[in-house]
Protein backbone atom coordinates (compact mmCIF):
# COMPACT_ATOMS: atom_id res chain seq x y z
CA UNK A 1 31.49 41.53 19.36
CA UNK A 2 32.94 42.52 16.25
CA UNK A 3 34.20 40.35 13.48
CA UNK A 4 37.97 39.00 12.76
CA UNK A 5 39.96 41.90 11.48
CA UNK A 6 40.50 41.34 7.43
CA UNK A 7 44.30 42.09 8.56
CA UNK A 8 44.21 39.13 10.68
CA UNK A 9 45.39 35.07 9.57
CA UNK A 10 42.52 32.25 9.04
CA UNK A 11 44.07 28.82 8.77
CA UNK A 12 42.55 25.73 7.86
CA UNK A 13 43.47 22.46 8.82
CA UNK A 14 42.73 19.93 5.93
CA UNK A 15 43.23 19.77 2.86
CA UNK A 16 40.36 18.24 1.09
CA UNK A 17 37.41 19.48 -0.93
CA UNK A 18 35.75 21.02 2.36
CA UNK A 19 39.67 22.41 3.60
CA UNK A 20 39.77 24.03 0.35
CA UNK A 21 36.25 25.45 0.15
CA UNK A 22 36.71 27.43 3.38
CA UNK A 23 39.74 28.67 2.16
CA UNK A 24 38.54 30.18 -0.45
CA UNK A 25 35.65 31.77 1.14
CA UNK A 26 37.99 33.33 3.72
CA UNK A 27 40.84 34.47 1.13
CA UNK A 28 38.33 36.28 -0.97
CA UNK A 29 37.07 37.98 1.88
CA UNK A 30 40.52 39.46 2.62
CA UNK A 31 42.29 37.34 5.12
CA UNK A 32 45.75 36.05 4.75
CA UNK A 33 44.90 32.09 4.40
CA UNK A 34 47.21 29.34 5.22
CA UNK A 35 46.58 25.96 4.55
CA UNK A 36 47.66 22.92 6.55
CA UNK A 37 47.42 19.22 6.06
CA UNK A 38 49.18 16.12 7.79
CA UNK A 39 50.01 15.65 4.11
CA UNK A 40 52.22 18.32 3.27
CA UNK A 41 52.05 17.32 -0.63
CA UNK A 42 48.32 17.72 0.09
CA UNK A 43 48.91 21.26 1.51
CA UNK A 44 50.07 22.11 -1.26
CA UNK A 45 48.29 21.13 -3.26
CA UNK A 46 45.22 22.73 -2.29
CA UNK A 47 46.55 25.89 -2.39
CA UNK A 48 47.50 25.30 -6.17
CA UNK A 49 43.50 24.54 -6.34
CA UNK A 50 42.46 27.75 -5.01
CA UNK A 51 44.40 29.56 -6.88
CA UNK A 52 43.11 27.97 -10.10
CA UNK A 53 39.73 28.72 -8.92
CA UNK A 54 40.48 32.39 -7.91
CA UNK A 55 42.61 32.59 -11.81
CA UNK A 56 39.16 31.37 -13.41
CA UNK A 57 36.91 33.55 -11.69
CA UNK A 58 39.14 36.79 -12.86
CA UNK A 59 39.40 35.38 -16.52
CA UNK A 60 34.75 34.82 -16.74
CA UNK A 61 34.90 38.28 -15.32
CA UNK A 62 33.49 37.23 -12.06
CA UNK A 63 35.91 38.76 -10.14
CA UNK A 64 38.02 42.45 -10.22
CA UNK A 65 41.86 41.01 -11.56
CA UNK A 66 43.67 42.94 -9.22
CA UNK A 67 41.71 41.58 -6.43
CA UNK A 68 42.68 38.11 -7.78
CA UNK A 69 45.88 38.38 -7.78
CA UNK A 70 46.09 40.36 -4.75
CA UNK A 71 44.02 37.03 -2.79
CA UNK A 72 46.41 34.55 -4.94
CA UNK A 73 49.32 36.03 -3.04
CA UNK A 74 47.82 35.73 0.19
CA UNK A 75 47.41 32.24 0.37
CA UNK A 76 49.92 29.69 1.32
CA UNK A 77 50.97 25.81 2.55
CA UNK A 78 51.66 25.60 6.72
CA UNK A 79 54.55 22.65 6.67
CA UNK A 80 53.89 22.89 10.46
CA UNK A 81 51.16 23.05 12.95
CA UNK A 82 53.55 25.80 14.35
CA UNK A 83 53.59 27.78 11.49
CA UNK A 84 49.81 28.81 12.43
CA UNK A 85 50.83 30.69 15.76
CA UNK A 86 49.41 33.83 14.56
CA UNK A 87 46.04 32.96 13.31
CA UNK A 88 42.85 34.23 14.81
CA UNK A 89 40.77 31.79 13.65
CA UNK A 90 41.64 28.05 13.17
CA UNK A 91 39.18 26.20 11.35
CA UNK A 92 39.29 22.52 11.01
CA UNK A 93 38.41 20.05 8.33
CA UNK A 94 39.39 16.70 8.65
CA UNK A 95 38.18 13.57 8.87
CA UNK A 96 35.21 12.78 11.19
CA UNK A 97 36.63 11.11 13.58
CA UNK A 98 36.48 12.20 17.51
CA UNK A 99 40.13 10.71 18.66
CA UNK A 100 41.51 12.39 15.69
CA UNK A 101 40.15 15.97 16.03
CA UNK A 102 40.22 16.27 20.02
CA UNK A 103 44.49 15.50 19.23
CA UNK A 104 44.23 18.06 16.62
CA UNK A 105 42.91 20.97 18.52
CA UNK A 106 44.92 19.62 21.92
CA UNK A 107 47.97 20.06 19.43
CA UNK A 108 46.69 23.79 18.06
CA UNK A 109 46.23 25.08 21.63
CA UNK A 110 49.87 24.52 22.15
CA UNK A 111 51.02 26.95 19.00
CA UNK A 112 48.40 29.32 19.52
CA UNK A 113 47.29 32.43 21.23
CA UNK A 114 44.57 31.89 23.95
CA UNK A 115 42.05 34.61 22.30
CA UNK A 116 42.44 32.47 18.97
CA UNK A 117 38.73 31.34 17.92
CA UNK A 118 39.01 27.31 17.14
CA UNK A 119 36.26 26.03 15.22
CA UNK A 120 35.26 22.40 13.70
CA UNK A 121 33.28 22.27 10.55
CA UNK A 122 31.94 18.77 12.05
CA UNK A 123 28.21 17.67 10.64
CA UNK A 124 27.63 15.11 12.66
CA UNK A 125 30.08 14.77 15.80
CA UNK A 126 29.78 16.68 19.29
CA UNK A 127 30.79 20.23 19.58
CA UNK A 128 31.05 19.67 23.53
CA UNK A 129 32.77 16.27 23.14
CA UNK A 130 35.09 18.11 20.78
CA UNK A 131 36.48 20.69 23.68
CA UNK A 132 36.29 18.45 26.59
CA UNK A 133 39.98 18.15 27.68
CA UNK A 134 40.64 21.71 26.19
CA UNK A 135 42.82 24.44 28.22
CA UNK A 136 40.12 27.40 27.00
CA UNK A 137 37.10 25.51 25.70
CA UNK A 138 35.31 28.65 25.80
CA UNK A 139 36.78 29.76 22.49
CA UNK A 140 36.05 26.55 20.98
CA UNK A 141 32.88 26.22 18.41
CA UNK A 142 31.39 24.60 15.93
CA UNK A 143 31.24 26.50 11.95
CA UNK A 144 29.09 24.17 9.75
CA UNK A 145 29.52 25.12 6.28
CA UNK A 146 28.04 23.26 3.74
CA UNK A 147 29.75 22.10 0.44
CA UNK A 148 30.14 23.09 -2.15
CA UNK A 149 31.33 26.11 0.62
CA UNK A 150 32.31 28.80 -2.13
CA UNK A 151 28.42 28.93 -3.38
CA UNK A 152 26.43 27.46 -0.25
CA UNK A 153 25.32 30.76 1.68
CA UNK A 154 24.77 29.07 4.89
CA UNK A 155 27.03 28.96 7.83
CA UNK A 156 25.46 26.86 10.94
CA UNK A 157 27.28 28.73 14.31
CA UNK A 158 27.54 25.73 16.57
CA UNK A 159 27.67 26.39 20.34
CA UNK A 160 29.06 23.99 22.38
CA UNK A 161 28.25 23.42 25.90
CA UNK A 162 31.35 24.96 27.48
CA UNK A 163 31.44 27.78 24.08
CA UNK A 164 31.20 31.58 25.66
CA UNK A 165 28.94 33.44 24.08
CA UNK A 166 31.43 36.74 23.21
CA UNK A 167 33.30 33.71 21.00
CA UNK A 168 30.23 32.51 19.14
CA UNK A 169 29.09 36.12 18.29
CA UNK A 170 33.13 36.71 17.27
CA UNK A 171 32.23 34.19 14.94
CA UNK A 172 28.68 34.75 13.70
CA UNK A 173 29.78 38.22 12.99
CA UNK A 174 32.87 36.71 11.11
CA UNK A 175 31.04 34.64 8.90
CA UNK A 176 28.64 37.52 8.00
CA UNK A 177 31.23 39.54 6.67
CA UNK A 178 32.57 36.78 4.79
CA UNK A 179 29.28 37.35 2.34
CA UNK A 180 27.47 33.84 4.62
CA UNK A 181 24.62 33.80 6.21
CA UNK A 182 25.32 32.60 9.66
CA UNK A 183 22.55 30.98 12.04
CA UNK A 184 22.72 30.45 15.29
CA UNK A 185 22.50 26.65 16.91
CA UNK A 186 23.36 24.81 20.35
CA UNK A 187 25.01 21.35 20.27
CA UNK A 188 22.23 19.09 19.12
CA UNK A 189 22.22 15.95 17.18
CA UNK A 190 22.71 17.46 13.36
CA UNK A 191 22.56 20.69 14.23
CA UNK A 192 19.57 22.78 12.51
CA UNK A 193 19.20 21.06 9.15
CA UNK A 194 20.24 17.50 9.59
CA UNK A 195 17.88 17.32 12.37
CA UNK A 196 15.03 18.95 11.10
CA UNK A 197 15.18 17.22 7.71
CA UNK A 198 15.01 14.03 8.90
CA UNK A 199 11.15 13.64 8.08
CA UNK A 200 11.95 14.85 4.27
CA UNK A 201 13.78 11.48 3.98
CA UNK A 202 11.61 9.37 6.59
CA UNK A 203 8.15 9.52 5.56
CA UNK A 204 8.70 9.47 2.22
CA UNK A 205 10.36 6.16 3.12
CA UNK A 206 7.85 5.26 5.04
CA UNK A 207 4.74 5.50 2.79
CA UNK A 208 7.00 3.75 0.23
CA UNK A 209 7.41 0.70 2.98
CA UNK A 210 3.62 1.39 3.32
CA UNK A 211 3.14 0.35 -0.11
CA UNK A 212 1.37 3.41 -0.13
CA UNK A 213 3.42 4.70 -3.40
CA UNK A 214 6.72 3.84 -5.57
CA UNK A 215 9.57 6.25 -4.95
CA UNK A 216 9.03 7.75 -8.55
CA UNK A 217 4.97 8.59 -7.66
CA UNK A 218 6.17 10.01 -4.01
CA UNK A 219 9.22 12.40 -5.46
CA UNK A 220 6.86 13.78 -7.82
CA UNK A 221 4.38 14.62 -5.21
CA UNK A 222 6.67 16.00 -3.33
CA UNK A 223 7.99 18.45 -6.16
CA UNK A 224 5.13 19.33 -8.07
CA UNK A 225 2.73 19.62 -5.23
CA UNK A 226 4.95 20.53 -1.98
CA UNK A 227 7.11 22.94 -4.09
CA UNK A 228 10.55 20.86 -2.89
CA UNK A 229 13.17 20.73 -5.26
CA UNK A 230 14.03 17.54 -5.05
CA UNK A 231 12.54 14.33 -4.08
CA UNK A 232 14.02 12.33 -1.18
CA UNK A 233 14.67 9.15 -3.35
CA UNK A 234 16.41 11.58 -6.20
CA UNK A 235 18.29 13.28 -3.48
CA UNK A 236 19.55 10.90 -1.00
CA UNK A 237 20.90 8.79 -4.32
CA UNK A 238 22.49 12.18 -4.99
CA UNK A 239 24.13 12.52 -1.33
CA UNK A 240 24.81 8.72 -1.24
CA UNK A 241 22.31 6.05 0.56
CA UNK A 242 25.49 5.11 2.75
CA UNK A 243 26.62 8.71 3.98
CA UNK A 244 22.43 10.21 4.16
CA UNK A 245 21.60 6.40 6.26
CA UNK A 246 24.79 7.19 8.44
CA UNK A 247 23.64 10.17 9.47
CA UNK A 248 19.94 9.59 10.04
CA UNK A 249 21.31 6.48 12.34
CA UNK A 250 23.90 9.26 14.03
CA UNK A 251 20.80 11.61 14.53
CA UNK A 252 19.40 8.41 15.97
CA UNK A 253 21.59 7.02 18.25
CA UNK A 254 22.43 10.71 19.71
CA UNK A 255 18.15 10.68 20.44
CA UNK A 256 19.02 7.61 22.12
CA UNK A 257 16.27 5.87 19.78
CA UNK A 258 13.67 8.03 19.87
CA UNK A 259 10.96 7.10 17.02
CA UNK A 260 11.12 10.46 16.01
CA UNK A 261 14.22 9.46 14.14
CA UNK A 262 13.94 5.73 13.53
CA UNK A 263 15.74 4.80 10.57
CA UNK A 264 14.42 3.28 7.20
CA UNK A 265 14.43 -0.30 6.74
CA UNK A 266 14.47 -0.03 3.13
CA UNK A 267 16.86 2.45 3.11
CA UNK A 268 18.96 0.35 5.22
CA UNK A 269 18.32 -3.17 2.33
CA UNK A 270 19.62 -0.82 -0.08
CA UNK A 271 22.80 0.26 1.77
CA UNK A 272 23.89 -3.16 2.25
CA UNK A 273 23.26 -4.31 -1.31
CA UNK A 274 25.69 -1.60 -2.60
CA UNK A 275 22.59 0.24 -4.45
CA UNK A 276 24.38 3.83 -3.15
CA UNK A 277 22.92 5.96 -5.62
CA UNK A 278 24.17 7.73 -8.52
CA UNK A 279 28.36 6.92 -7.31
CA UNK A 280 27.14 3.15 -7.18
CA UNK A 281 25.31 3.15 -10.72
CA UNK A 282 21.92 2.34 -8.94
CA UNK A 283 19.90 3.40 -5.33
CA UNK A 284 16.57 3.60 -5.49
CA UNK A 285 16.90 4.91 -9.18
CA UNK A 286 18.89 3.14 -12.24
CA UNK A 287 21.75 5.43 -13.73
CA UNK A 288 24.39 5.26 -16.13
CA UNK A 289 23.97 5.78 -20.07
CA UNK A 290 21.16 3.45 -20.87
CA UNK A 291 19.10 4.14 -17.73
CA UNK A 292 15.87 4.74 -17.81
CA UNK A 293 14.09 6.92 -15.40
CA UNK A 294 10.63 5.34 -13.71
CA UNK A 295 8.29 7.50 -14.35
CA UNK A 296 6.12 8.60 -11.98
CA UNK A 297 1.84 7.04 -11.95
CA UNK A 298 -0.09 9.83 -13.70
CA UNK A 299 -4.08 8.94 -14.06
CA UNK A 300 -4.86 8.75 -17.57
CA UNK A 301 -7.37 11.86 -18.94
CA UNK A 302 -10.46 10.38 -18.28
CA UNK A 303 -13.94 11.64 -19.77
CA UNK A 304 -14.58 15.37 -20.02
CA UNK A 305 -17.94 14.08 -18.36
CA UNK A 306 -16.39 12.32 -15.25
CA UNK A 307 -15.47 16.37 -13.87
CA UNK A 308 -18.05 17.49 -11.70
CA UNK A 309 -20.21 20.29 -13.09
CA UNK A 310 -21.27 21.58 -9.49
CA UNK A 311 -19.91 20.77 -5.87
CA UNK A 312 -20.49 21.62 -3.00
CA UNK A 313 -18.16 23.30 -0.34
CA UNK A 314 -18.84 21.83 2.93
CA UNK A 315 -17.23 23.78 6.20
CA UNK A 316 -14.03 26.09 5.71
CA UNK A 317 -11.47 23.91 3.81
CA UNK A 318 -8.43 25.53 5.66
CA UNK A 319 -5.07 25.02 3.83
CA UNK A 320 -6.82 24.62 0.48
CA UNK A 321 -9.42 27.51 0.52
CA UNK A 322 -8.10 28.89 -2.70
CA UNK A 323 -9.04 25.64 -4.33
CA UNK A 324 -12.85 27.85 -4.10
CA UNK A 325 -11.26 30.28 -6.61
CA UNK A 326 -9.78 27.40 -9.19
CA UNK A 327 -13.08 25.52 -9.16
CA UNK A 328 -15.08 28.62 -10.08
CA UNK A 329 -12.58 29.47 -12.77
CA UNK A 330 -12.93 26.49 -14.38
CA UNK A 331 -16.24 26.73 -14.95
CA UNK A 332 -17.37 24.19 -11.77
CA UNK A 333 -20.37 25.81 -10.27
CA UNK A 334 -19.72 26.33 -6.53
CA UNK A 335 -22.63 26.08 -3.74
CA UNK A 336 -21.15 26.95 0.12
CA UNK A 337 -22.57 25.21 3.15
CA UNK A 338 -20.44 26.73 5.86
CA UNK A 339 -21.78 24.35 8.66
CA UNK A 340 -20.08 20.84 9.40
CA UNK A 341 -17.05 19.54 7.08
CA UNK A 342 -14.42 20.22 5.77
CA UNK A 343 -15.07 18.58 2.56
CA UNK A 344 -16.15 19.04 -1.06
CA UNK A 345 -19.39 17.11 -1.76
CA UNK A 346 -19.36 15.41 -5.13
CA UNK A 347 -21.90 15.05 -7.48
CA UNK A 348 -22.24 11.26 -6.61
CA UNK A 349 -22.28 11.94 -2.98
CA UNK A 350 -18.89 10.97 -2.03
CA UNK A 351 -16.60 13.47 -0.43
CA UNK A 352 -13.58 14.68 -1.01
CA UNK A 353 -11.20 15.54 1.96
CA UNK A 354 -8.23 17.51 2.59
CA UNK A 355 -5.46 15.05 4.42
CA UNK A 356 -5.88 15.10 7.97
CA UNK A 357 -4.43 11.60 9.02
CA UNK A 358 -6.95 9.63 8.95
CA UNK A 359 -7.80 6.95 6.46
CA UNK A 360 -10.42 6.86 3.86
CA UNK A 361 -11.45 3.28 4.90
CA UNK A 362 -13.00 4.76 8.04
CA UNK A 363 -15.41 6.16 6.10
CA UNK A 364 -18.64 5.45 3.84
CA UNK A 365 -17.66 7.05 0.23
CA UNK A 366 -14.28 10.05 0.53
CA UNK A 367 -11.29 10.33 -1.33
CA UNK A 368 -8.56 12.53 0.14
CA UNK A 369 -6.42 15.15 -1.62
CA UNK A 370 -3.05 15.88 -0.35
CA UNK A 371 -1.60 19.09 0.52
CA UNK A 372 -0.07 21.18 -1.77
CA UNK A 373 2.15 24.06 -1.16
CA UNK A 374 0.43 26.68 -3.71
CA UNK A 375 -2.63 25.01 -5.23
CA UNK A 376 -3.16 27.02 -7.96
CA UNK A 377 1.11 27.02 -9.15
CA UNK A 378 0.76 23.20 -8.17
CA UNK A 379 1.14 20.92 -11.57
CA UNK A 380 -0.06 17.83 -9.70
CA UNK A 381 -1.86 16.30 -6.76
CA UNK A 382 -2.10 13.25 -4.86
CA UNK A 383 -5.64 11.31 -3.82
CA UNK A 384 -5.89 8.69 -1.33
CA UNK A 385 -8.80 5.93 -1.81
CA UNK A 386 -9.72 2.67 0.26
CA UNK A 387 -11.32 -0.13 -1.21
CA UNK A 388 -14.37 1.29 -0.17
CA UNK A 389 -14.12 4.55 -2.11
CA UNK A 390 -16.73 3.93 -5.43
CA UNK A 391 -15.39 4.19 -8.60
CA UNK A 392 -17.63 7.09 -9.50
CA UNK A 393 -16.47 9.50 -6.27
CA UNK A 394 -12.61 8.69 -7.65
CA UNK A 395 -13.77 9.05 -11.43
CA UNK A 396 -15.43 12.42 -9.82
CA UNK A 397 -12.22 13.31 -7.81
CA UNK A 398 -9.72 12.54 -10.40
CA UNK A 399 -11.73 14.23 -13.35
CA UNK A 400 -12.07 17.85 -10.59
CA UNK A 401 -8.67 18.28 -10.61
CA UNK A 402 -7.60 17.14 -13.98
CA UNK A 403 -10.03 19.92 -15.22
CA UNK A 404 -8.24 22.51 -12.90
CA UNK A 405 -5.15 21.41 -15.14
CA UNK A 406 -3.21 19.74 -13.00
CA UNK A 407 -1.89 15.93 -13.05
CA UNK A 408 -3.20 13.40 -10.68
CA UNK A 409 -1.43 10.68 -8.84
CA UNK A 410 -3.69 7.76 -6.83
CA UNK A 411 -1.96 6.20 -4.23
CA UNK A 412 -2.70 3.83 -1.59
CA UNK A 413 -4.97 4.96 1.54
CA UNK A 414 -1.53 6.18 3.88
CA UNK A 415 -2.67 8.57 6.61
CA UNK A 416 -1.71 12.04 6.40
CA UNK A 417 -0.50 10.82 2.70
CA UNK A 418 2.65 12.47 1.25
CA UNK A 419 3.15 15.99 1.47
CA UNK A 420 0.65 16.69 4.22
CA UNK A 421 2.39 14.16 6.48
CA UNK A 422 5.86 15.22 5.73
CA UNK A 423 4.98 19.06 6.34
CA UNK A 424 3.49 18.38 9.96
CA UNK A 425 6.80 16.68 11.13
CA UNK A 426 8.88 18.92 10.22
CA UNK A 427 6.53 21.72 11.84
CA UNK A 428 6.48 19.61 14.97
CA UNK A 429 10.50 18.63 14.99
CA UNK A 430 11.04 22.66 14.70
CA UNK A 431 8.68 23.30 17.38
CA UNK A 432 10.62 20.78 19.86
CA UNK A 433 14.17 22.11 18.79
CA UNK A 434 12.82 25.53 19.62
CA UNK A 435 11.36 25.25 22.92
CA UNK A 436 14.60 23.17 23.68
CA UNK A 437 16.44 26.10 22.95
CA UNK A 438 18.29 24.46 19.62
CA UNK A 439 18.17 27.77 17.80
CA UNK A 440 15.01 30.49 17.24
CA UNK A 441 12.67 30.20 14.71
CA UNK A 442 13.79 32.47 12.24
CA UNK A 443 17.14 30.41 11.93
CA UNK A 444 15.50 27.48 11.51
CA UNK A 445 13.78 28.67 8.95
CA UNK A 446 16.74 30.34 7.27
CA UNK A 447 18.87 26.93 7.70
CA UNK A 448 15.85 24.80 5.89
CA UNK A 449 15.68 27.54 3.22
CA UNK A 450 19.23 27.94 2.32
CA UNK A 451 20.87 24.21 3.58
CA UNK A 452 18.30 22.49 1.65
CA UNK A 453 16.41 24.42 -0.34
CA UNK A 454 12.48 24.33 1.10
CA UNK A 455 9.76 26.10 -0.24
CA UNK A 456 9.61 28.01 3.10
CA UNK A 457 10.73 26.77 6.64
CA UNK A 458 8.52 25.06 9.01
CA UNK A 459 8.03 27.88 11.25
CA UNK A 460 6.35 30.13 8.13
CA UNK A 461 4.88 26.81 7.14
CA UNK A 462 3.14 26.60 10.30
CA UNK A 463 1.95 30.25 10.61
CA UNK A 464 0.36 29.83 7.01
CA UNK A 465 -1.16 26.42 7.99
CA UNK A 466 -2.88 27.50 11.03
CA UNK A 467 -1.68 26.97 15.13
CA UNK A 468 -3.85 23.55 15.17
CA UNK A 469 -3.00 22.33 11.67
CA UNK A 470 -0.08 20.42 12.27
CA UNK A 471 -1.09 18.97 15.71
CA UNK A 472 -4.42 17.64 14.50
CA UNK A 473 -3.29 15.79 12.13
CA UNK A 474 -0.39 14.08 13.79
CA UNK A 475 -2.99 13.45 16.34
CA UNK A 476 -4.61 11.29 14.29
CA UNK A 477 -1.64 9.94 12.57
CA UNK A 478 -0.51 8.99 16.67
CA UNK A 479 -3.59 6.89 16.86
CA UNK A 480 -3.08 4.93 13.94
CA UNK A 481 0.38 4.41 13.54
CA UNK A 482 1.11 4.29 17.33
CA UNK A 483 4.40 3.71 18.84
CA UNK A 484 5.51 7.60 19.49
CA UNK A 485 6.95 8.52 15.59
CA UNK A 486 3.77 11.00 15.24
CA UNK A 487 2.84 11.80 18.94
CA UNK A 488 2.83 15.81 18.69
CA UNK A 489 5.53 17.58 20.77
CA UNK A 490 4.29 19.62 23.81
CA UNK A 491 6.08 22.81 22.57
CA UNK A 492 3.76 22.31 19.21
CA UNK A 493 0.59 21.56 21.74
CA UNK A 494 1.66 24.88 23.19
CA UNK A 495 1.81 26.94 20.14
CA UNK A 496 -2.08 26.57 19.53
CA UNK A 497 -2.37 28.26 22.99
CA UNK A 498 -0.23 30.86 22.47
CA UNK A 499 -1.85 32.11 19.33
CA UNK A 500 -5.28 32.38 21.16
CA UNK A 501 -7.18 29.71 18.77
CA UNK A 502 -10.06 28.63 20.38
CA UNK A 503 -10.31 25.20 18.58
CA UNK A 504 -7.33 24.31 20.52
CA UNK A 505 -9.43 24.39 23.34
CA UNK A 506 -11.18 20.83 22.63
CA UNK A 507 -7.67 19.82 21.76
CA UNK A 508 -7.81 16.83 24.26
CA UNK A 509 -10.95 15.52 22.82
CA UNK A 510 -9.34 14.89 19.50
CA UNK A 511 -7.56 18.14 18.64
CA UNK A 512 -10.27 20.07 17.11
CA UNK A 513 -11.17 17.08 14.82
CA UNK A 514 -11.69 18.14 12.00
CA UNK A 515 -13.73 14.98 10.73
CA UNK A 516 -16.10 14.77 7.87
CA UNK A 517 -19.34 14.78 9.71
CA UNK A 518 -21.96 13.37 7.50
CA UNK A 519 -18.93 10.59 6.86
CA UNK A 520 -18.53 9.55 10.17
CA UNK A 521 -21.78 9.00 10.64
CA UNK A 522 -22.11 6.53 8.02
CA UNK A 523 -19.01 4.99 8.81
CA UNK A 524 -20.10 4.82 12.35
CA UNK A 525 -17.17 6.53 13.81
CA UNK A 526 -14.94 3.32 13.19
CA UNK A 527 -12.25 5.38 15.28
């Protein structure tokens, strides 16, 4: 199906900051753009804004004059729904409210042609809710762009139950000529990203209710060792606690409560104290002029003598193999035992483990290390001790990787700790949405990427993790925290079988464990 000829009308219904986005994309892409809004005032209005916008990008040189002032005569105000009879493509941004858009596009299909694509740039509501009642739902579908929609690239493609598929490719191919990047979605619960993200937010609210770690410690983790951009606490003050808790409890609701999506308690306190975030003057964060950031807890340099001279390298350490090269370049001399493990053996004899979700109070003497998305660009990592854990093995632990250069955060003993634990749900919520069809892989990924700025997506998380990764350790996680939050999806069960790993194989007598072997036995498998 090819795309909307530039020749060809886009309206927009709406008038606000989203309305006028959209517009803007579409004019500078070629179309004629009208602009309608209940408001007429408003209508106007916004096309007055656009036109500033398009002025300003001529005058920094960012865009050819002529071309500017050709696209600043093709947009205009609709005073009337009727006025849009000859667009091909309606796209509507109004408020989110069900009763009000199902009138809206009832209204449109009246004015109209029947091969006219109608689209809602919804985030949260039904795409199939949206076209029951419709004459042709067929041409109805969902285009979820996100704001600012001039510089976001990504375009979600929303198919609704009743959408046909020569529409939604109409679309997709519409939006990619526009300069987007268009994925492809069914009618889920928030889509690609505000489904998949939910774990960004959620486990870093839950270790925080875990008094595993303050919000400053787990943000910092999450930058400077998973390679995010932004911390959850940082961001959802950005987005606002009231409009990010809406739509985690939307995402919720839709799930009909699964625990996959269980909203924060905390998150929820702060919401109804009127701590919103950065529009508010506080959220989980102080702001205004005489704010002070919390800093995150950084262990202090300890003595050049606490880092271990030697280790040893117990088993394959997966995920953080290329610690092997940083320890060798630092000078740390580096014996291999490539039976039992994984673990680094300390000097003192306590071990050092990769997160796997367990706990380090099931065992005799091990600190854990979290995961980190590039250990040797990562500027900080997080350990994990019990009260158990000796002061020499965390002296030991703390002084290895301060001597690889990097700063070291302690936090409480949470299973699966920070990044690790936050990495495997989002693997496992993108394995579920694909084998339910939500969208492929590859969009997934894209959608994570570009809607919200990841490091990688899950899918190319998961391939550079291993199959069995991911489901091992929310395996363990399952058993202790039970209740159905961590219990691994069959599609992710699946996807150890289908990439032929033989570990999988034992994957009903604890997923491969990966346990510390000379640990457990001291700690007398306390599982």
């Amino acid at each position: 199906m090819t795309a909307i000829e530039r020749s060809r009308t886009v309206a927009v219904v709406g008038a606000g900051t989203m309305g006028q986005g959209i517009a803007q994309v579409a004019l500078l892409a070629g179309h004629r753009v009208l602009i309608y809004d209940i408001n007429a005032a408003l209508a106007s209005d916004a096309v007055g804004f656009v036109q500033d916008r398009v002025e300003r990008m001529a005058a920094k040189g960012r865009l050819d004059r002529a071309e500017a002032e050709a696209a600043i005569g093709r947009i205009g105000s609709a005073s009337a729904l009727s006025d849009l009879a000859e667009a091909a493509l309606v796209v509507e941004a109004v408020v989110e409210d069900v009763t009000v858009k199902r009138a809206l596009f009832a209204a449109l299909e009246e004015v109209v042609s029947p091969d006219t694509l109608l689209a809602t740039n919804t985030s949260s509501l039904s795409v199939t809710e949206l076209a029951a009642g419709l004459a042709h739902p067929g041409r109805f579908l969902g285009l979820h762009f996100f704001n600012p929609a001039p510089l976001l690239p990504l375009v979600e493609v929303v198919s609704g139950f009743s959408t046909d598929p020569a529409a939604a490719s109409r679309a997709y191919a519409t939006v990619l000529t526009w300069g987007k990047t268009p994925v492809r979605c069914a009618d889920t619960p928030g889509f690609i990203v505000n489904r998949i993200a939910r774990p960004f937010y959620a486990e870093a609210f839950a270790v925080y209710e875990e008094q595993g770690a303050d919000p400053a410690t787990i943000d910092a983790v999450l930058r400077e060792s998973g390679g995010f951009k932004m911390g959850p606490f940082a961001l959802t003050d950005l987005i606002g606690q009231d409009v990010n808790e809406a739509v985690t409890r939307s995402v919720w609701e839709s799930f009909f409560r699964s625990p996959k999506f269980t909203p924060s308690l905390a998150q929820r306190r702060l919401v109804q104290s009127g701590r919103l975030g950065r529009k508010s003057g506080h959220g989980w964060y102080p702001y205004g002029p005489d704010a002070k950031a919390p800093a995150p807890h950084t262990a202090a340099p300890g003595d050049p003598s606490d880092a271990p001279a030697k280790v040893t390298v117990v088993g394959d350490l997966g995920p953080a193999a290329s610690l092997l090269d940083l320890l060798e370049e630092a000078g740390i001399e580096v014996t291999a035992a490539p039976h039992g493990g994984p673990y680094i053996q300390l000097p003192g004899e306590g071990q050092l483990v990769l997160a796997d979700g367990k706990t380090a109070i099931e065992f005799a003497d091990v600190v854990y290390f979290d995961l980190a998305f590039d250990y040797r660009d990562a500027t900080r990592i997080a350990l994990s001790v019990s009260e158990d854990t000796s002061e020499r093995t965390l002296r030991e632990a703390v002084g290895l990787f301060q001597k690889l250069g990097k700063k070291v955060s302690v936090i409480g003993d949470v299973p699966g700790m920070i990044v690790a634990r936050t990495v495997a749900m989002l693997i496992d919520l993108t394995a579920d949405a694909v084998a339910r069809g939500v969208a492929g892989a590859e969009d997934i990924d894209t959608a994570m990427r570009l809607g919200v700025n990841y490091p990688v997506g899950p899918a190319e998380w998961h391939d550079r993790l291993g199959r069995d990764w991911a489901y091992d350790l929310l395996h363990h996680l399952d058993e202790r925290c039970p209740g159905g939050r961590y219990a691994p999806s069959l599609a992710l069960y699946k996807l150890g079988y289908a990439a032929g790993d033989d570990e999988v194989d034992d994957a009903g007598d604890d997923a491969g464990d990966s346990g510390h072997d000379e640990a457990d036995d001291e700690a007398g498998e306390s599982e």
